[in-house]
Protein backbone atom coordinates (compact mmCIF):
# COMPACT_ATOMS: atom_id res chain seq x y z
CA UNK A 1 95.21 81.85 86.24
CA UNK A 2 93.44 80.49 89.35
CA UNK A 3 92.27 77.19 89.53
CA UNK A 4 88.11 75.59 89.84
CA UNK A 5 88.96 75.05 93.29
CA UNK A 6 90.86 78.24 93.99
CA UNK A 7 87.53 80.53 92.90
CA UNK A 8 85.13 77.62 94.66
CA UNK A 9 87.24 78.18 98.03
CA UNK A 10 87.53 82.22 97.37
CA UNK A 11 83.56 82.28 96.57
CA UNK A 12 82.73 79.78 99.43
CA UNK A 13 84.55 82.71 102.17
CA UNK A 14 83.53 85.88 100.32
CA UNK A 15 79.86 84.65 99.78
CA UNK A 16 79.04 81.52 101.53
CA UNK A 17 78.13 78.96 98.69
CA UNK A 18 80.42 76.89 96.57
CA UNK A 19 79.77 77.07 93.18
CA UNK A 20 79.28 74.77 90.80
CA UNK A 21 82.27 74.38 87.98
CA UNK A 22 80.04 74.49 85.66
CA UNK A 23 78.97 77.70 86.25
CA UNK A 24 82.06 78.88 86.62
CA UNK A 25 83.07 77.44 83.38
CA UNK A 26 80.14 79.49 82.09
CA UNK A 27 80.57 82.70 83.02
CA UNK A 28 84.16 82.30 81.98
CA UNK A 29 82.89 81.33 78.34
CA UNK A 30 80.34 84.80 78.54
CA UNK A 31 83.90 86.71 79.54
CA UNK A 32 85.79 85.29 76.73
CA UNK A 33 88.36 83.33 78.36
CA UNK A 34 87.48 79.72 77.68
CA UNK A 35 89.99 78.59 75.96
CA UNK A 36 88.17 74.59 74.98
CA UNK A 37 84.86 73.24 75.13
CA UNK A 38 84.75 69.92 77.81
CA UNK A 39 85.32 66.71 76.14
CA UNK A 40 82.60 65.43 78.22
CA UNK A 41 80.23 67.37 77.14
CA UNK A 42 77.11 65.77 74.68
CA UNK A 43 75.34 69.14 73.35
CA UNK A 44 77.68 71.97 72.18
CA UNK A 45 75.78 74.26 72.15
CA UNK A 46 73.84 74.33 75.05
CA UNK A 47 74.47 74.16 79.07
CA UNK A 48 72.99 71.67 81.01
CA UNK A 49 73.74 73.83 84.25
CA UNK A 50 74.11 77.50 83.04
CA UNK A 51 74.73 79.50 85.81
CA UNK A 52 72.14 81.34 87.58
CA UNK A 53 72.23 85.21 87.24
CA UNK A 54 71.70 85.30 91.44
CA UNK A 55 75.59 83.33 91.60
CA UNK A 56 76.94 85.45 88.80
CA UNK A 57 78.24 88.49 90.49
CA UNK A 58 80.15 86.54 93.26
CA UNK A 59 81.79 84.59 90.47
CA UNK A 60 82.82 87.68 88.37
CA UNK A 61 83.97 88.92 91.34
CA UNK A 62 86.49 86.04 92.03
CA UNK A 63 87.52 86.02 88.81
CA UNK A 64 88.42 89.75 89.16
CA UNK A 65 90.13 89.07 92.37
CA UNK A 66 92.72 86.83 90.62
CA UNK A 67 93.17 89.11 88.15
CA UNK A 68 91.32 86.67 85.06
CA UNK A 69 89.01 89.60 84.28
């Protein structure tokens, strides 16, 4: 599995933004492969920085490149 900072570095080249790891974290979550919620996080079950549905693709697609999806 690839690190945060592996897919922020991949995304950064391929796209030209860095992502945030929180939406990376959630469009792992929608993919099923979240394996714990943050300790730091207040509200279960809501995101205080979901990921916007413009950033998605580029972060499905990094995930895809290392093989997570």
């Amino acid at each position: 599995m690839a690190t945060y900072r592996e897919i922020q570095t991949w995304v950064r080249a391929a796209s030209g933004f860095v992502p945030k790891t929180s939406w990376i974290a959630h469009v792992k979550s929608d993919r099923g492969l979240s394996g714990r919620t943050a300790a730091n996080r207040f509200d279960h079950p809501t995101r205080v920085n979901p990921c916007p549905t413009t950033r998605r693709a580029a972060i499905e697609a990094a995930l895809r490149h290392f093989g997570m999806v």
